[in-house]
PDB file of N, CA and C in Angstrom:
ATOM      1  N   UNK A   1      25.274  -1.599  10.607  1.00  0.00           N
ATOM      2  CA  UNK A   1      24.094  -1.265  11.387  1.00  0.00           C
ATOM      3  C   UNK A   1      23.583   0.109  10.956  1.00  0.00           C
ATOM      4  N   UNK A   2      21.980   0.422  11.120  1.00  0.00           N
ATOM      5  CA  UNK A   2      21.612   1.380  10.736  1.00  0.00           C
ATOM      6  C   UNK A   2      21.962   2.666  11.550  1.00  0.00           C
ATOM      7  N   UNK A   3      22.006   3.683  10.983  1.00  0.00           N
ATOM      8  CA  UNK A   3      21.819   4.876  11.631  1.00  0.00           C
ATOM      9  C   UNK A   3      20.907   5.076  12.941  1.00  0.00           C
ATOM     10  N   UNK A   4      21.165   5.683  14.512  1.00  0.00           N
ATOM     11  CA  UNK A   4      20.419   5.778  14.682  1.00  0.00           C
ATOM     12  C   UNK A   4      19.960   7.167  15.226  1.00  0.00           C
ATOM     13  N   UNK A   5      18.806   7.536  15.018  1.00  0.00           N
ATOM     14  CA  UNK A   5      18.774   8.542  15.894  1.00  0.00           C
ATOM     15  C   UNK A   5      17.335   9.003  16.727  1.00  0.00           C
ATOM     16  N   UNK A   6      17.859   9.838  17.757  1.00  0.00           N
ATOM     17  CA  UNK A   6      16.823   9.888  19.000  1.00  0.00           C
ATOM     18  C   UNK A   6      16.203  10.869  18.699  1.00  0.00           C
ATOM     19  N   UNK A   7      14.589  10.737  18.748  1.00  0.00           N
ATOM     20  CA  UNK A   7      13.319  11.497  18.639  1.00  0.00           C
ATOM     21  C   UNK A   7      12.838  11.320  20.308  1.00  0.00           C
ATOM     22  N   UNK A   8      11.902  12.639  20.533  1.00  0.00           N
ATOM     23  CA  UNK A   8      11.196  12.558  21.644  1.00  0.00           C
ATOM     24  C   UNK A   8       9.915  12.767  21.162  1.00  0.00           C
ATOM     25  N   UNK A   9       9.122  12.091  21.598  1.00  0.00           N
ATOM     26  CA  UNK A   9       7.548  11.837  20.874  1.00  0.00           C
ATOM     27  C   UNK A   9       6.091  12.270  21.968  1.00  0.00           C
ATOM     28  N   UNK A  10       5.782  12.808  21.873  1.00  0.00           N
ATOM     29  CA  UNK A  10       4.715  13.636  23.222  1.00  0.00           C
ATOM     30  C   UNK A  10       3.206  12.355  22.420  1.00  0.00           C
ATOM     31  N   UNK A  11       2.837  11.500  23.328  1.00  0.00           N
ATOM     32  CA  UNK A  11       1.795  10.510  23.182  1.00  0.00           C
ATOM     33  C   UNK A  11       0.544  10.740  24.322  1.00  0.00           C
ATOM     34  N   UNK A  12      -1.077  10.990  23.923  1.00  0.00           N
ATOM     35  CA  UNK A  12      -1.546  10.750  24.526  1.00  0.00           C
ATOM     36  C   UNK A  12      -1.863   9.923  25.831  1.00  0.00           C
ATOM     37  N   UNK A  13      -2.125  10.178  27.198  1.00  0.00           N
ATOM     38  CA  UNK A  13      -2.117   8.943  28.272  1.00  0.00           C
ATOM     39  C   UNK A  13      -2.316   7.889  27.982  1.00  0.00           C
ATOM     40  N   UNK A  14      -3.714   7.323  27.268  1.00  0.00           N
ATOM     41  CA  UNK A  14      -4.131   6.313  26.711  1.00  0.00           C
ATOM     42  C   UNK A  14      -3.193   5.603  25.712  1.00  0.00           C
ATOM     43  N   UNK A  15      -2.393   6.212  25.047  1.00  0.00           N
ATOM     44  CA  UNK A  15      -1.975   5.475  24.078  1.00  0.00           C
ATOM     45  C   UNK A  15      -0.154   5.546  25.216  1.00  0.00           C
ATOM     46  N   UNK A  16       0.433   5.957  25.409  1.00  0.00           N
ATOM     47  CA  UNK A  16       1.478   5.760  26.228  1.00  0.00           C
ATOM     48  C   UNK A  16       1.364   4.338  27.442  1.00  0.00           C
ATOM     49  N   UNK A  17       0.068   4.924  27.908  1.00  0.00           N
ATOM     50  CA  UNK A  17      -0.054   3.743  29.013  1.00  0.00           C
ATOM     51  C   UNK A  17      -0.310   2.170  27.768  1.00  0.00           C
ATOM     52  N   UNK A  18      -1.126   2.544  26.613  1.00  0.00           N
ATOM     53  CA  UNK A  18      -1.115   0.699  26.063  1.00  0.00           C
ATOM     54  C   UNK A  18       0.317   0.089  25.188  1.00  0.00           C
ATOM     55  N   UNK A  19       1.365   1.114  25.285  1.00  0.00           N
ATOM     56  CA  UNK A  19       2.602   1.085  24.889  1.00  0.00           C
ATOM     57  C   UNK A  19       3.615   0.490  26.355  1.00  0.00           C
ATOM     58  N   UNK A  20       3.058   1.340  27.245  1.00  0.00           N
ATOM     59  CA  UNK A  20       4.490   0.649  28.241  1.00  0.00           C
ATOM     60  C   UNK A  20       3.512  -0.622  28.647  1.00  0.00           C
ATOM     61  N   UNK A  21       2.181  -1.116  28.433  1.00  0.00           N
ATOM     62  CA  UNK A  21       1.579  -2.378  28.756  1.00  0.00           C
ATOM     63  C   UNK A  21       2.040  -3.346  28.181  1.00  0.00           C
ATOM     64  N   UNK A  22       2.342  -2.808  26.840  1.00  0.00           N
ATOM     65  CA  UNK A  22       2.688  -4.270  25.869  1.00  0.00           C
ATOM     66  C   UNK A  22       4.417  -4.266  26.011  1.00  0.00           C
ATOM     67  N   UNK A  23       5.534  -3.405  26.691  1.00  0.00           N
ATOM     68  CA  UNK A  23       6.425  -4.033  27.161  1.00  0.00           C
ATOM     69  C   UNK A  23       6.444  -4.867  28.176  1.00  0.00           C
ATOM     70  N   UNK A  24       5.337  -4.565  29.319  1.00  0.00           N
ATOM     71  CA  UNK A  24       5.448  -4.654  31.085  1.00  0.00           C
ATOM     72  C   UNK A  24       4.684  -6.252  30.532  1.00  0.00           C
ATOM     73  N   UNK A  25       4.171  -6.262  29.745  1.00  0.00           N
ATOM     74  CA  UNK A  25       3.660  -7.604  29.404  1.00  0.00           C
ATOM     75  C   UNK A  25       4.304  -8.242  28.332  1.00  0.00           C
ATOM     76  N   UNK A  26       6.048  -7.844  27.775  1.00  0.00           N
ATOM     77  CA  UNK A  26       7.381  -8.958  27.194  1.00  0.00           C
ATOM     78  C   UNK A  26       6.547  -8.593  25.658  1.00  0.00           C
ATOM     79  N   UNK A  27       5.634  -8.267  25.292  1.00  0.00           N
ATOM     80  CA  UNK A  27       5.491  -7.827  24.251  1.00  0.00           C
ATOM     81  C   UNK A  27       6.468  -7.446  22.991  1.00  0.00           C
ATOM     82  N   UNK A  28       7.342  -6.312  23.742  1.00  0.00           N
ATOM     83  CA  UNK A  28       8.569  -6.112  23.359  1.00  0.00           C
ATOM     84  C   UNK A  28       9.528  -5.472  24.723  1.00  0.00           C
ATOM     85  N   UNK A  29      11.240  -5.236  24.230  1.00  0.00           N
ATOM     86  CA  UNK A  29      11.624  -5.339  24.785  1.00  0.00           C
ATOM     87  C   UNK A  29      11.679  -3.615  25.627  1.00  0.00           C
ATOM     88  N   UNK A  30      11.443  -3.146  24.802  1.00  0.00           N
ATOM     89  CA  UNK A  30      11.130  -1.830  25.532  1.00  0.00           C
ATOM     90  C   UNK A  30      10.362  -0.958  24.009  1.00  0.00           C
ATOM     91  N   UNK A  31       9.895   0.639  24.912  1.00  0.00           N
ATOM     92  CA  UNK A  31       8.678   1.043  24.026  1.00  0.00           C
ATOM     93  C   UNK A  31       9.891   1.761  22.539  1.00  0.00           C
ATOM     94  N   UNK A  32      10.751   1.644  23.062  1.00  0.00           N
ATOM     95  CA  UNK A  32      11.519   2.064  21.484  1.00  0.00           C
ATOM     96  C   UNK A  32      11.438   1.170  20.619  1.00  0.00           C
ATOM     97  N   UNK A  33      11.358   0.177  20.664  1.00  0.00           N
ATOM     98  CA  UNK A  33      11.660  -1.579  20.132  1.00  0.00           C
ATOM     99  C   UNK A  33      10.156  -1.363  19.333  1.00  0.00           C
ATOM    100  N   UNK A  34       8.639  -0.960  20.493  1.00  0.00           N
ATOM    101  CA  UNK A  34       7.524  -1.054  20.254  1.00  0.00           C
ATOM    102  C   UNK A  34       7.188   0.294  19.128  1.00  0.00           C
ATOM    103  N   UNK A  35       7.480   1.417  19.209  1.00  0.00           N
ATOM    104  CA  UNK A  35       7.472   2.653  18.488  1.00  0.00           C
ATOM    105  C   UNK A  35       7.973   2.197  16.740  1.00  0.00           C
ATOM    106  N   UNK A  36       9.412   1.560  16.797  1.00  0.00           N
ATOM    107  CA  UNK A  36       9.995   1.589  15.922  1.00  0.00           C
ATOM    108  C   UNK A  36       8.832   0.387  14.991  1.00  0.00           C
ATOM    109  N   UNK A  37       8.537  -0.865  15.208  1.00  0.00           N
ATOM    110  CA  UNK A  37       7.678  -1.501  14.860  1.00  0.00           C
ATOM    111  C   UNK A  37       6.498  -0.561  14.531  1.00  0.00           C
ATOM    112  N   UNK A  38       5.885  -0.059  15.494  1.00  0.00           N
ATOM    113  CA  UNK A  38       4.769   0.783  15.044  1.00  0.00           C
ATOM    114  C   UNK A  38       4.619   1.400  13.858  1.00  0.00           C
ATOM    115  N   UNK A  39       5.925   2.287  13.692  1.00  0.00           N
ATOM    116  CA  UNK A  39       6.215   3.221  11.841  1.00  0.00           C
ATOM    117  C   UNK A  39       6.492   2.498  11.283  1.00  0.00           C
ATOM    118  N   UNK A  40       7.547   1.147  11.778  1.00  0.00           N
ATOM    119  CA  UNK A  40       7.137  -0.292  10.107  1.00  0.00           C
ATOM    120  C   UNK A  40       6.006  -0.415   9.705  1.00  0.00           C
ATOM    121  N   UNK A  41       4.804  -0.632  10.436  1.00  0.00           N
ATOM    122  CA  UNK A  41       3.478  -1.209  10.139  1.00  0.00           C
ATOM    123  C   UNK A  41       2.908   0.172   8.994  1.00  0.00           C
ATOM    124  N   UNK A  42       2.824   1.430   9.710  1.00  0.00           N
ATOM    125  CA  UNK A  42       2.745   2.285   9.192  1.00  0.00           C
ATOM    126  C   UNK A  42       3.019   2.747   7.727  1.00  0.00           C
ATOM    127  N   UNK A  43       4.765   2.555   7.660  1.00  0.00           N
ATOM    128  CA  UNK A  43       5.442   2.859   6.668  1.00  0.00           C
ATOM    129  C   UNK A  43       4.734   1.792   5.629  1.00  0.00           C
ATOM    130  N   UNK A  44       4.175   0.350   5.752  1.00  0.00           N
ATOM    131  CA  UNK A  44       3.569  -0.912   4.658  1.00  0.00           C
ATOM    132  C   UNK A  44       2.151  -0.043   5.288  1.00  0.00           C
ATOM    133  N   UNK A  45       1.578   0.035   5.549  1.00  0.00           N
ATOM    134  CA  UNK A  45       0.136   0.096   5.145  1.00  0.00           C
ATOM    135  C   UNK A  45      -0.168   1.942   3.884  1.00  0.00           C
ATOM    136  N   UNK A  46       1.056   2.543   4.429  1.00  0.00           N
ATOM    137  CA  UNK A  46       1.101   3.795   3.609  1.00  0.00           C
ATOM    138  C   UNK A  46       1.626   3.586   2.003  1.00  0.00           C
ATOM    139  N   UNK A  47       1.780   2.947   2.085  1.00  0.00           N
ATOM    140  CA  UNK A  47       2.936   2.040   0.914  1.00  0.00           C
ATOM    141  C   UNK A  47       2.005   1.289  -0.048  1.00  0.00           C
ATOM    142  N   UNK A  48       0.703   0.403   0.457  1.00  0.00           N
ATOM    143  CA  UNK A  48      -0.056  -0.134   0.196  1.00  0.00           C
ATOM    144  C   UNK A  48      -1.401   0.708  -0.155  1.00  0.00           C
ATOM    145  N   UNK A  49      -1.887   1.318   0.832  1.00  0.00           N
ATOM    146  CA  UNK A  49      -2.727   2.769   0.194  1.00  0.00           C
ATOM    147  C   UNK A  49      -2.512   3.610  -1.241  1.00  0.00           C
ATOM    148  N   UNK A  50      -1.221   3.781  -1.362  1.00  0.00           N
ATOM    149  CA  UNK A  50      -0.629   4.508  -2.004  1.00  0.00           C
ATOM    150  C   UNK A  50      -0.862   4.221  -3.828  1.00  0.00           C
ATOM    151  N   UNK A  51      -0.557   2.307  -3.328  1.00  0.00           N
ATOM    152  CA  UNK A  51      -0.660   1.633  -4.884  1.00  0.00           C
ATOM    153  C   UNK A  51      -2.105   1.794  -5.023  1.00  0.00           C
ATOM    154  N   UNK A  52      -3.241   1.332  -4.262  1.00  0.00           N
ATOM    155  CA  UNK A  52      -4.506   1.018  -4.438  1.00  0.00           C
ATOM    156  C   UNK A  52      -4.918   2.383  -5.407  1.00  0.00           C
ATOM    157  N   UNK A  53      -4.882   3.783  -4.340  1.00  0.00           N
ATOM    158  CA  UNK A  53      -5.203   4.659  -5.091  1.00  0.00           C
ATOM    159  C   UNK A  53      -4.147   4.878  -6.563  1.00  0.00           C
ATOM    160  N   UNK A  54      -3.077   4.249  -6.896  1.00  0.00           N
ATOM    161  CA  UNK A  54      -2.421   4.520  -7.889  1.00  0.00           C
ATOM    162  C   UNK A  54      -3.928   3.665  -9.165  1.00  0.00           C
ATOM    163  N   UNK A  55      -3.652   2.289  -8.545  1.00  0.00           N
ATOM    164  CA  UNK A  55      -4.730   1.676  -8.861  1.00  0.00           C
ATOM    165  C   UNK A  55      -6.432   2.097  -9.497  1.00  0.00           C
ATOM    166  N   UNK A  56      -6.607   2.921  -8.422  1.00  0.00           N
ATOM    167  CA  UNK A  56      -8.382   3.320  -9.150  1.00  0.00           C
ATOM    168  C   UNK A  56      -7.781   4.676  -9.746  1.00  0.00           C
ATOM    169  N   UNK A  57      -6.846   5.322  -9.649  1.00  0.00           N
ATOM    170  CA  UNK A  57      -7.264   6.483 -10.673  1.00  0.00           C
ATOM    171  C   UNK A  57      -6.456   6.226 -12.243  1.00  0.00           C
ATOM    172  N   UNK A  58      -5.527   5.036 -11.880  1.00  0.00           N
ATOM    173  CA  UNK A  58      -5.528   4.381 -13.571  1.00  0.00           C
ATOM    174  C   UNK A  58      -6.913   3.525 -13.772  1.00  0.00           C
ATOM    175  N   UNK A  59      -7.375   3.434 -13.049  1.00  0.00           N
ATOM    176  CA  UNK A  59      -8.795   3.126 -13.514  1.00  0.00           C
ATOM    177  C   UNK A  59     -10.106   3.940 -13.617  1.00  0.00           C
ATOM    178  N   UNK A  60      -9.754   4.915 -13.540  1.00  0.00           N
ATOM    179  CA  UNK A  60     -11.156   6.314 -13.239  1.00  0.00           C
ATOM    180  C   UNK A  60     -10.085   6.356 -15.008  1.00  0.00           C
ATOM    181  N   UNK A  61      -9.043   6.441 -14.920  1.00  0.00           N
ATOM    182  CA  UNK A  61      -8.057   6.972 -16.456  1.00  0.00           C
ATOM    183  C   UNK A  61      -8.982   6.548 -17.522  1.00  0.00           C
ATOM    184  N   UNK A  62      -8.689   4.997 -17.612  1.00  0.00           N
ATOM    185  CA  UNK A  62      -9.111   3.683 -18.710  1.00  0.00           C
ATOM    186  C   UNK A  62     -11.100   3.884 -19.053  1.00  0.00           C
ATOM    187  N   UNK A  63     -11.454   4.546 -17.722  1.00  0.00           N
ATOM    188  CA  UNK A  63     -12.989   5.144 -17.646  1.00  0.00           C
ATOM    189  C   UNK A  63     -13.426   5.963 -18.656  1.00  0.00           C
ATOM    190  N   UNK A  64     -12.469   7.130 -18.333  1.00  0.00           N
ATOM    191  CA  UNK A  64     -12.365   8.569 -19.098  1.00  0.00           C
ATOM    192  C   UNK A  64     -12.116   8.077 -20.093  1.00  0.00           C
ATOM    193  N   UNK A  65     -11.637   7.480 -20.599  1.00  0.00           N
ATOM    194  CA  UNK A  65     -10.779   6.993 -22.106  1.00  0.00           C
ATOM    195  C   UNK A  65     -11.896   6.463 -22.635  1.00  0.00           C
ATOM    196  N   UNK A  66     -12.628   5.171 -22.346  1.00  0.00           N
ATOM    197  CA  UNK A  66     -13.726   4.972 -22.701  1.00  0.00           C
ATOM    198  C   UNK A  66     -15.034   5.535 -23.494  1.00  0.00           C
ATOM    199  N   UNK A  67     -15.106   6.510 -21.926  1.00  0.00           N
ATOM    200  CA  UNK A  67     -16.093   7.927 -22.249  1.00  0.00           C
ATOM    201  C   UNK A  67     -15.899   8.364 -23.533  1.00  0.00           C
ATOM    202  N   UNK A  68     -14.539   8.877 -23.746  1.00  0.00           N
ATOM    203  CA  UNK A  68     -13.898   9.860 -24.891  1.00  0.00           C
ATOM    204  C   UNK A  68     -14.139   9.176 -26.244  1.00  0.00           C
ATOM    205  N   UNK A  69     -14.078   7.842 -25.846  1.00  0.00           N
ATOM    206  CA  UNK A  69     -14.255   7.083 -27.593  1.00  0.00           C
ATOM    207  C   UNK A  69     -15.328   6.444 -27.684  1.00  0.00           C
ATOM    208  N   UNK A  70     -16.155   6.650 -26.964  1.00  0.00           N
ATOM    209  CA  UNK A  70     -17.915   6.206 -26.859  1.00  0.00           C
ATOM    210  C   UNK A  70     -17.860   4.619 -26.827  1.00  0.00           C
ATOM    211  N   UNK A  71     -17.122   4.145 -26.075  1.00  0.00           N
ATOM    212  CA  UNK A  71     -17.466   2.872 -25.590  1.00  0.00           C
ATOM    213  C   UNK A  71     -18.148   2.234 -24.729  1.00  0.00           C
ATOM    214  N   UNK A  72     -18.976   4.014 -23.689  1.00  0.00           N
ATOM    215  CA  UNK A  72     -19.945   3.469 -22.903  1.00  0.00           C
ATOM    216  C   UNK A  72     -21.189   3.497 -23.207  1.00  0.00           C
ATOM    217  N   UNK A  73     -22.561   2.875 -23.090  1.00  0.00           N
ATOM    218  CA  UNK A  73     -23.776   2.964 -23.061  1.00  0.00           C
ATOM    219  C   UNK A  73     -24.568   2.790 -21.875  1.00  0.00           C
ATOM    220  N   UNK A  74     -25.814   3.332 -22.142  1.00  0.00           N
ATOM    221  CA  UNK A  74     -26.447   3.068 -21.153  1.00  0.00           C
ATOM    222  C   UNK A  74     -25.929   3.344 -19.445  1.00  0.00           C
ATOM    223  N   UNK A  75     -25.776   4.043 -19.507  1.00  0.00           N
ATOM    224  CA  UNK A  75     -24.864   5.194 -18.077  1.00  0.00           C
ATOM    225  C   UNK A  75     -25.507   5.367 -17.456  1.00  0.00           C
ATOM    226  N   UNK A  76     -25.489   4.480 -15.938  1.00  0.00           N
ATOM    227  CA  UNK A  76     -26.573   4.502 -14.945  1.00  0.00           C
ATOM    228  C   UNK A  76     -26.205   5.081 -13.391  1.00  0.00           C
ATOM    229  N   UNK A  77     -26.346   6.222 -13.648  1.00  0.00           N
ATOM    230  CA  UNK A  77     -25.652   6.617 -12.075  1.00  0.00           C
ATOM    231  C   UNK A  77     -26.104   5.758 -10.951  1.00  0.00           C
ATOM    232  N   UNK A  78     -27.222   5.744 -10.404  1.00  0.00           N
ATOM    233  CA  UNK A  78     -27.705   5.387  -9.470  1.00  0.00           C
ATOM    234  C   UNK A  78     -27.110   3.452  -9.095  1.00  0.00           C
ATOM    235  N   UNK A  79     -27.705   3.358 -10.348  1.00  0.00           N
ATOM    236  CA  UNK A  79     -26.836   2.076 -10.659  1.00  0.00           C
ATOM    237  C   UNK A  79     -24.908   1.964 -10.369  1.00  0.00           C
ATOM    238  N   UNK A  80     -24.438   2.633 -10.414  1.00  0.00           N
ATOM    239  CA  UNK A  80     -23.116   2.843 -10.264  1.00  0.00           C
ATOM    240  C   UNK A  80     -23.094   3.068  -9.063  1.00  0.00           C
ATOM    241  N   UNK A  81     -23.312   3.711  -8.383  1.00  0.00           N
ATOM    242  CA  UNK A  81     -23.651   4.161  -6.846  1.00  0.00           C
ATOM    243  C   UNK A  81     -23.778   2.912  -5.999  1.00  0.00           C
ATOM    244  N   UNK A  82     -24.787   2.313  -6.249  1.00  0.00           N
ATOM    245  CA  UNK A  82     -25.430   0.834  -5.626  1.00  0.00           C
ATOM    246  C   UNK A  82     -24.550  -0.069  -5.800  1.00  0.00           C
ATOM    247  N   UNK A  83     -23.533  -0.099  -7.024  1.00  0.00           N
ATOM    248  CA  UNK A  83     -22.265  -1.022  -6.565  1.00  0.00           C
ATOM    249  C   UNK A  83     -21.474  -0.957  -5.747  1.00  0.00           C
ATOM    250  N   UNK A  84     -20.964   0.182  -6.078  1.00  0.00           N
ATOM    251  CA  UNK A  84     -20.237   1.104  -5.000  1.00  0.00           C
ATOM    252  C   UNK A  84     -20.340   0.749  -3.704  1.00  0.00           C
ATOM    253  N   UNK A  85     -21.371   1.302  -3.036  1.00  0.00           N
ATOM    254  CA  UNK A  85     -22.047   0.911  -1.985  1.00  0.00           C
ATOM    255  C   UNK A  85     -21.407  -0.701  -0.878  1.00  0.00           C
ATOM    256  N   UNK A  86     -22.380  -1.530  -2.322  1.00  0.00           N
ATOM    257  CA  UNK A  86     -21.806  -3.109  -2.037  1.00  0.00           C
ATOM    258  C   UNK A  86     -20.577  -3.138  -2.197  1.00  0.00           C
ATOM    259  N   UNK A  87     -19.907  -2.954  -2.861  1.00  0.00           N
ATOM    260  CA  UNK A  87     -18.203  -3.429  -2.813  1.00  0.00           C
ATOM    261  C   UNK A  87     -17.583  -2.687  -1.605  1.00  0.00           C
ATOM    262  N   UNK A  88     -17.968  -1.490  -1.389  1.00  0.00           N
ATOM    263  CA  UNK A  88     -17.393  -0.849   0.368  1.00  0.00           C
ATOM    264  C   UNK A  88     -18.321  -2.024   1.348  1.00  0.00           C
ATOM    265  N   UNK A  89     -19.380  -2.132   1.348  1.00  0.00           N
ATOM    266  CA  UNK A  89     -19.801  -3.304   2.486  1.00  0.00           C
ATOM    267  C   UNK A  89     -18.931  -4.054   2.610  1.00  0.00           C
ATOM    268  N   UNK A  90     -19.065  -4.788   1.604  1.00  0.00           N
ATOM    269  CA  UNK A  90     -17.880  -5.961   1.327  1.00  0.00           C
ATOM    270  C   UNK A  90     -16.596  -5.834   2.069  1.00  0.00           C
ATOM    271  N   UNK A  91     -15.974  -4.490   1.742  1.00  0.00           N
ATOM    272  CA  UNK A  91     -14.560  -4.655   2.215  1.00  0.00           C
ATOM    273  C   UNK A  91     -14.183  -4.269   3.269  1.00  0.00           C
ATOM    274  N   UNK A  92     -15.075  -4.045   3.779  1.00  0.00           N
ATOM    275  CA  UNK A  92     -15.418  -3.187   5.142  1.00  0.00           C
ATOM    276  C   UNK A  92     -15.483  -3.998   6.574  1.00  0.00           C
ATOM    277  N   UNK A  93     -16.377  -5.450   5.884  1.00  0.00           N
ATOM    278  CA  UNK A  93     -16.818  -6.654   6.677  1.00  0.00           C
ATOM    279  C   UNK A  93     -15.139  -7.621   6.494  1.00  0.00           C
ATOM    280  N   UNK A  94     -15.073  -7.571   5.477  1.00  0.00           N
ATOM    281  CA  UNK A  94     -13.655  -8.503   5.825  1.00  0.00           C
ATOM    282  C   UNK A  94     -12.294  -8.110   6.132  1.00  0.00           C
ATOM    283  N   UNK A  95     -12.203  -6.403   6.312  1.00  0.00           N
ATOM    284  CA  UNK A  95     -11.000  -6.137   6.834  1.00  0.00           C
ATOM    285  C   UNK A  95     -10.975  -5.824   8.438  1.00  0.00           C
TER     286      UNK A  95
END
């Protein structure tokens, strides 16, 4: 079994009161049970952030590289921008 050890955690009213709700409503079995879940979710979505941006700045990289050996033409900021734009709509609406 894992290690365990006791933290005391000072939580806004609002967020304390929707923590002992989702025990008082079997949610879980108490708000330690609910806390500890909470920094799982946390710990994968930080985890997942982490690659994405690993992700675009090997791709801002492969950009620069480009640049450097004149493989780009026709360089349209505004145009670049306006994708931009749409692909945040995009991901914005389905997450």
């Amino acid at each position: 079994m894992a290690e365990i050890e006791r933290l005391t955690v000072t939580l806004p009213a609002d967020l304390a009161a929707v923590l002992r709700a989702a025990v008082a409503e079997g949610d879980y079995a108490s708000t330690s049970e609910a806390v500890r879940e909470a920094v799982r979710d946390w710990r994968l979505k930080r985890l997942l952030q982490l690659q994405e941006l690993a992700a675009l700045k090997a791709d801002i990289d492969r950009g620069l590289e480009d640049v450097a050996a004149g493989r780009v033409e026709g360089f349209d900021p505004a145009r670049i921008i306006e994708r931009g734009k749409q692909l945040l709509a995009g991901r914005t609406r389905s997450a």
